[in-house]
Every structure is written in C-alpha cells, then in structure tokens.
C-alpha atoms as a PDB file:
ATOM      1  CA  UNK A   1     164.666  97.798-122.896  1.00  0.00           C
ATOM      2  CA  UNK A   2     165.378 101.286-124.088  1.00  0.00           C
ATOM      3  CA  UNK A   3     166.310 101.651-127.756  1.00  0.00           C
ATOM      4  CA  UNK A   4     170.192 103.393-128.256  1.00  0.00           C
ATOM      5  CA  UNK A   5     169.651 106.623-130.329  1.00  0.00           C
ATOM      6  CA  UNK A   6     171.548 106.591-133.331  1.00  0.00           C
ATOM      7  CA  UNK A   7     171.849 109.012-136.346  1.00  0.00           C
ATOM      8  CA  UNK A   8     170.111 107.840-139.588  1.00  0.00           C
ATOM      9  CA  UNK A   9     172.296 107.196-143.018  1.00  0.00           C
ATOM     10  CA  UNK A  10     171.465 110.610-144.279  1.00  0.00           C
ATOM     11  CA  UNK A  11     172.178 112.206-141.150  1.00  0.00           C
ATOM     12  CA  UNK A  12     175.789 110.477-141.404  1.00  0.00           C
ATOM     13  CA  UNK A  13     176.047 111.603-144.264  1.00  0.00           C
ATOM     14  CA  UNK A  14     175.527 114.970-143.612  1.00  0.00           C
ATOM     15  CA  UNK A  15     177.544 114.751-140.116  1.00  0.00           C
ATOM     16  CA  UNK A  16     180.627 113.933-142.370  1.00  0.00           C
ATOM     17  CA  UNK A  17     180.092 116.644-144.745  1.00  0.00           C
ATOM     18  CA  UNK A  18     179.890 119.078-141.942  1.00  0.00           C
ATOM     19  CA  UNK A  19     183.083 117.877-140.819  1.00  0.00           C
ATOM     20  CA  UNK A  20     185.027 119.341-143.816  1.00  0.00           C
ATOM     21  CA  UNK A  21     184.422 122.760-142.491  1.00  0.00           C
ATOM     22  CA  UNK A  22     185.659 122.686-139.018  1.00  0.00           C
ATOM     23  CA  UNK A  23     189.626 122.169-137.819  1.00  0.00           C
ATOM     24  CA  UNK A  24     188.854 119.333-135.699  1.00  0.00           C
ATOM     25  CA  UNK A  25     185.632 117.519-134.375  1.00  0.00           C
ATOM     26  CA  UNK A  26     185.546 119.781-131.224  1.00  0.00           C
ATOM     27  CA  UNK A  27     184.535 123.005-133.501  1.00  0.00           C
ATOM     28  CA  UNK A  28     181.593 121.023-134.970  1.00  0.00           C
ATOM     29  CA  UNK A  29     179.612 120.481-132.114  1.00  0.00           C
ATOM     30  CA  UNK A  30     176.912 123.028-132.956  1.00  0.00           C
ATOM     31  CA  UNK A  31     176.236 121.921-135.888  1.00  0.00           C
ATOM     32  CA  UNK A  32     176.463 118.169-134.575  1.00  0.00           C
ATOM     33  CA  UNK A  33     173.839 119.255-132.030  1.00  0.00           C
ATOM     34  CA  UNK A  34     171.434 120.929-134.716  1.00  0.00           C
ATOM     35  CA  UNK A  35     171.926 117.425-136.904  1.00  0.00           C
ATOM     36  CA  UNK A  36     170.496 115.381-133.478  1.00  0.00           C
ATOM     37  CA  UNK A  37     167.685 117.865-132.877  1.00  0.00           C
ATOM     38  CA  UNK A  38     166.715 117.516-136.443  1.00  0.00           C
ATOM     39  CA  UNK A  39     166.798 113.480-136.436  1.00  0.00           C
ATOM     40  CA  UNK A  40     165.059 113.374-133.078  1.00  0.00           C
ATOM     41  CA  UNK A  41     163.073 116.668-132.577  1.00  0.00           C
ATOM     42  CA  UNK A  42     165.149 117.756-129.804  1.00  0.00           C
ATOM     43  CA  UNK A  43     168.362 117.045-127.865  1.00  0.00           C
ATOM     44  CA  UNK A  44     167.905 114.966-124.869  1.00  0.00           C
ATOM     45  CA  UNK A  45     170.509 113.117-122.529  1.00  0.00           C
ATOM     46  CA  UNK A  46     170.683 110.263-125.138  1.00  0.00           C
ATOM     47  CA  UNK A  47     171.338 113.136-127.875  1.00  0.00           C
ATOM     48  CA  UNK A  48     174.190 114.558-125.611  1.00  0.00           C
ATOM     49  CA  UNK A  49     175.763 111.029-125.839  1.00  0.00           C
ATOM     50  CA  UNK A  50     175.243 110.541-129.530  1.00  0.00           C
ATOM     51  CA  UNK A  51     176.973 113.883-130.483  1.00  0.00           C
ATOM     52  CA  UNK A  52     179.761 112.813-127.649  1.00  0.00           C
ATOM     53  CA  UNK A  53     180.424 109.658-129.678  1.00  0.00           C
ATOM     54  CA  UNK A  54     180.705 111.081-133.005  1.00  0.00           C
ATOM     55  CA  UNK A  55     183.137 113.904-131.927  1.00  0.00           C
ATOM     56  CA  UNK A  56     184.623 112.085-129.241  1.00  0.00           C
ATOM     57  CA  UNK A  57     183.628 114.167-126.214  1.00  0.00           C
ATOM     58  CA  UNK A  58     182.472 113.419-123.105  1.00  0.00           C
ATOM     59  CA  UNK A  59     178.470 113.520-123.027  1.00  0.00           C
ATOM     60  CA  UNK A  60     178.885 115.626-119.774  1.00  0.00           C
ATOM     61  CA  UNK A  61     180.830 118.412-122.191  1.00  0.00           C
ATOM     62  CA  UNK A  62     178.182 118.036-124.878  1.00  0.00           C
ATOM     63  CA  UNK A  63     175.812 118.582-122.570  1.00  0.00           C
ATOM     64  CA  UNK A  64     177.367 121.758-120.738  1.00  0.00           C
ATOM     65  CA  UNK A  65     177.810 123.739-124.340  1.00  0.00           C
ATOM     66  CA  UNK A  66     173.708 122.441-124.392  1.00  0.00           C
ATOM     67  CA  UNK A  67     172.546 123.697-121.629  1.00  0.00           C
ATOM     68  CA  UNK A  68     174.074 126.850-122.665  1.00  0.00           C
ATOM     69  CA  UNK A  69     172.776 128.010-125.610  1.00  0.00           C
ATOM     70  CA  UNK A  70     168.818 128.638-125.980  1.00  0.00           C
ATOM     71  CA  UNK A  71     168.104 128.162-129.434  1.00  0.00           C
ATOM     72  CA  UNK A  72     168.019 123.737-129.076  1.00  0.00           C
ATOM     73  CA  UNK A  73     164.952 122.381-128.728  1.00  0.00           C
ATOM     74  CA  UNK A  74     165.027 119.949-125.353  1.00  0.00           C
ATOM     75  CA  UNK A  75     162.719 116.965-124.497  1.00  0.00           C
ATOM     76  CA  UNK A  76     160.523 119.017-122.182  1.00  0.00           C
ATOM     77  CA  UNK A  77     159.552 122.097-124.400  1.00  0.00           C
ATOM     78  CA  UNK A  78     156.018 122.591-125.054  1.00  0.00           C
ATOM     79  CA  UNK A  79     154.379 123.737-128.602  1.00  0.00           C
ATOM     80  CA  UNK A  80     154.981 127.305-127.781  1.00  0.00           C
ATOM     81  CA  UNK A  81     158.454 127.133-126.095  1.00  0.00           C
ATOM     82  CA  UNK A  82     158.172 130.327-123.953  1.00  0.00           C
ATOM     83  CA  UNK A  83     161.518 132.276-122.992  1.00  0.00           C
ATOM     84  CA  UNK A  84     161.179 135.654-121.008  1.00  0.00           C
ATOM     85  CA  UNK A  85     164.622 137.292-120.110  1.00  0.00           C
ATOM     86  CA  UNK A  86     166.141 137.370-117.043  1.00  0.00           C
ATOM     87  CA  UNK A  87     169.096 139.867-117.242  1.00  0.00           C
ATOM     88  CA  UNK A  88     169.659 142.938-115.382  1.00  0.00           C
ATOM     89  CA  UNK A  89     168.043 145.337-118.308  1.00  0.00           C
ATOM     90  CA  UNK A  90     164.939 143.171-118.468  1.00  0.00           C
ATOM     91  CA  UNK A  91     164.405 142.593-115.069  1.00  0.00           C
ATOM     92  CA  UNK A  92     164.734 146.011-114.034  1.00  0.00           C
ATOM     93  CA  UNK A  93     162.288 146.741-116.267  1.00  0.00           C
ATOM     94  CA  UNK A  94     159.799 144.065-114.681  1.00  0.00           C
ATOM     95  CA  UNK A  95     160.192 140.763-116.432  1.00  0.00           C
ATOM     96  CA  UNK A  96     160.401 138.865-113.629  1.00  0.00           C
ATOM     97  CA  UNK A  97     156.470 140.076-112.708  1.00  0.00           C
ATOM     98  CA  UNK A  98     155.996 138.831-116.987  1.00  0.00           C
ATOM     99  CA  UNK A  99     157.701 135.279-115.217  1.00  0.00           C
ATOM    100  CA  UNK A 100     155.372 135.304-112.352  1.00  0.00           C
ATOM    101  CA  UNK A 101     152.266 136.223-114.246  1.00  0.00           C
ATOM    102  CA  UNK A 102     153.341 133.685-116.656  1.00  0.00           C
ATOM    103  CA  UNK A 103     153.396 131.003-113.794  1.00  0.00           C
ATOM    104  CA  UNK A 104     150.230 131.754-112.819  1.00  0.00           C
ATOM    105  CA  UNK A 105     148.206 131.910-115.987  1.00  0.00           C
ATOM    106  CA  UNK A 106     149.835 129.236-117.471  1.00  0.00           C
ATOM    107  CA  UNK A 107     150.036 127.126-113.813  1.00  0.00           C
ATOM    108  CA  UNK A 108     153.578 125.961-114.333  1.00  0.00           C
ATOM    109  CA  UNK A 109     156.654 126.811-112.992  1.00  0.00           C
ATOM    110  CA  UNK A 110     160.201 128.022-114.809  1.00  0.00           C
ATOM    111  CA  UNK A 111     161.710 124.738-116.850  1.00  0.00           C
ATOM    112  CA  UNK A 112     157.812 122.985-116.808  1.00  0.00           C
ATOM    113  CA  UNK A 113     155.571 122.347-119.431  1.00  0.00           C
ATOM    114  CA  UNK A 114     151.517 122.717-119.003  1.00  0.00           C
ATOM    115  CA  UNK A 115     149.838 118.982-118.835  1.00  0.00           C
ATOM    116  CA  UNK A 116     148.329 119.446-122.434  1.00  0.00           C
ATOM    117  CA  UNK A 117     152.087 119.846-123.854  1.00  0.00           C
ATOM    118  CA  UNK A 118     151.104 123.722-125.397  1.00  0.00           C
ATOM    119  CA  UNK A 119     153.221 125.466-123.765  1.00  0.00           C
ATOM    120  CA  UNK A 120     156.740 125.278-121.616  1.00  0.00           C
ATOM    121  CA  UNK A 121     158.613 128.099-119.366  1.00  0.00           C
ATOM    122  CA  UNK A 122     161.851 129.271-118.966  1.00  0.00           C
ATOM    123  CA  UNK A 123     164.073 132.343-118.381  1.00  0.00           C
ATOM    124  CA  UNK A 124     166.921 132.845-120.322  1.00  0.00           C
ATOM    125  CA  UNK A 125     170.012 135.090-120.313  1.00  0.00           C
ATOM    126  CA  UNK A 126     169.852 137.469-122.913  1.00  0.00           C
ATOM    127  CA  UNK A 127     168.095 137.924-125.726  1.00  0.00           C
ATOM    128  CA  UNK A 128     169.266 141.287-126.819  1.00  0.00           C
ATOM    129  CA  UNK A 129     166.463 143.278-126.381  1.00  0.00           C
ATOM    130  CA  UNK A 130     168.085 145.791-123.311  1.00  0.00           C
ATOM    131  CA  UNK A 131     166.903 148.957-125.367  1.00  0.00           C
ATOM    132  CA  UNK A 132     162.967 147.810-125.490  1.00  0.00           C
ATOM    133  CA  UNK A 133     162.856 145.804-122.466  1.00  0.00           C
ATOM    134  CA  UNK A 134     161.550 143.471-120.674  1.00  0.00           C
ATOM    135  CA  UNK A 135     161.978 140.955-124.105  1.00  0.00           C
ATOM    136  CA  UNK A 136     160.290 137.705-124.367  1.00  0.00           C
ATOM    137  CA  UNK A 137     160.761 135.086-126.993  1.00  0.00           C
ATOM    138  CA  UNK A 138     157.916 132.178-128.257  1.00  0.00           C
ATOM    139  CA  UNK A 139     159.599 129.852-131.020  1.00  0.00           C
ATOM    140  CA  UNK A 140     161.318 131.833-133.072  1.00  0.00           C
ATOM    141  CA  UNK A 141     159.061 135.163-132.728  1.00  0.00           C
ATOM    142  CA  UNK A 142     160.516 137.895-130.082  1.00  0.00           C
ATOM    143  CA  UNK A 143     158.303 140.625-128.225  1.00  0.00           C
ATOM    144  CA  UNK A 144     159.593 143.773-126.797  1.00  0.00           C
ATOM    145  CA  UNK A 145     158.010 146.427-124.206  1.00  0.00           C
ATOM    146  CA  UNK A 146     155.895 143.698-122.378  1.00  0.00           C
ATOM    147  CA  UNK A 147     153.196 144.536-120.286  1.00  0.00           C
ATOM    148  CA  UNK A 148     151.072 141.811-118.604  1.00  0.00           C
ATOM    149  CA  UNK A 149     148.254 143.274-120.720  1.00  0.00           C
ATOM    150  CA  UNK A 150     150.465 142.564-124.327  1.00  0.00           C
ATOM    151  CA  UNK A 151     151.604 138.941-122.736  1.00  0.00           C
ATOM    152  CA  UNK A 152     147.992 137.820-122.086  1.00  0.00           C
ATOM    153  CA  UNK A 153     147.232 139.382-125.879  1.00  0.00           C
ATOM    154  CA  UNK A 154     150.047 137.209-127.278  1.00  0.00           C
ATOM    155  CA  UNK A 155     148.871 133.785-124.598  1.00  0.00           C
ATOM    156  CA  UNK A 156     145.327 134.806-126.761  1.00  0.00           C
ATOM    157  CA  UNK A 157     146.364 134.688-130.344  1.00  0.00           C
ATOM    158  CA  UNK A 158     148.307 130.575-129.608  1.00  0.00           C
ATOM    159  CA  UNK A 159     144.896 128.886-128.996  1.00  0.00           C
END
C-alpha cells in the first residue's frame, strides 16, 4: 500500500506563515507548490492533492496552474532538466531542429527522461529570449544563439 504524502511539521509551519501574506488560500498556491517540491523534491500527482487539501482546491486546479508554469520540478525530470523553447521567435529561428537534434543525441523524446536519469526533455513556451534566439534552458542556467554545434558543447561540459 502506497504511503499518503503529507507535509512535515516544519513545512506546516512554514505553510501557515506563508499564509499571512496572501488574501485568501487561493493566492498562495505558488508558494504552497514551492513548499511540496521542497519536502518531496518535486511535485507529483500526490503533491497536486496535498497542496489541494491545504488550500482547499480541487487537485485537478492545482494541477492545471502546475502544468503551467516551468520553473517546478516534476517526478520525471532528469539531473539536467533540459527546456528548449518552442515559441514563434525561437522556432523561426530553428529550435525545433535544437529539439530534434536533442532527441536524437540524447535518444528520448519531448517529456522523457534518458534510462540513466541524467537528463529529461521538454519544450516550453517562452523563456524570454526572442532577441537572441533560439533560447534553451538546463536547471537554472539559460543559453542563447544555439547552434547544434554550441548544444553538443553544452551536452559535453554535464558528463
């Protein structure tokens, strides 16, 4: 039998103190969300229903606000959580042949993670890069003006 997630004391703690700042539970989900990825190491299904409960939300809401923004860390994500941009700027400016190259090298597809857990895939909306396009992000470092040349020199420098 699966164990129910639940937030530790400190956690609590801190989920109340957050609470002071915000109107109403709604306007703390973010920081809810951030609070779950930091007990668990990312937000998963189960995380979607723990933030739910605390704010009383539905886990499917939790989840859609989720699933939206880029910067949680989900279940799947590899080491070196790869995020290439996908909007009109950057993919005029070829980053969906950086996503395809990326496939290849890395044998995964968009949303996977390789089988030795180094490295996972994914396009993302925006990442405010249109005037040096196509952008990229790894963690929390962002490259500009790829070329498949400058992706397979930054692929180099993570082993």
């Amino acid at each position: 039998m699966n164990q129910v997630k639940q937030l530790s004391k400190e956690r609590l703690e801190e989920f109340e103190e957050i609470l002071t700042h915000f109107p109403n539970k709604k306007a703390a989900l973010l920081p809810t969300l951030r609070l779950v990825e930091e007990e668990f190491g990312y937000v998963d299904t189960e995380g979607c229903r723990v933030a739910a409960k605390l704010l009383d939300l539905s886990p499917a809401y939790v989840y859609g606000v989720l699933t939206f923004y880029t910067h949680y860390k989900r279940e799947w994500h590899g080491k070196y959580r790869i995020m290439v941009c996908g909007t009109l700027m950057c993919a005029i400016s070829k980053s969906l042949e950086i996503v395809a190259h990326l496939k290849n090298k890395l044998g995964i597809e968009v949303g996977e993670r390789t089988a030795d857990g180094k490295f996972s895939l994914e396009k993302v909306e925006c990442l405010a890069s249109c005037g040096t396009a196509p952008a990229m992000q790894i963690n929390d470092d962002y490259y500009e003006n790829l070329t498949i040349q400058k992706v397979d020199e930054i692929l180099e420098s993570l082993k």
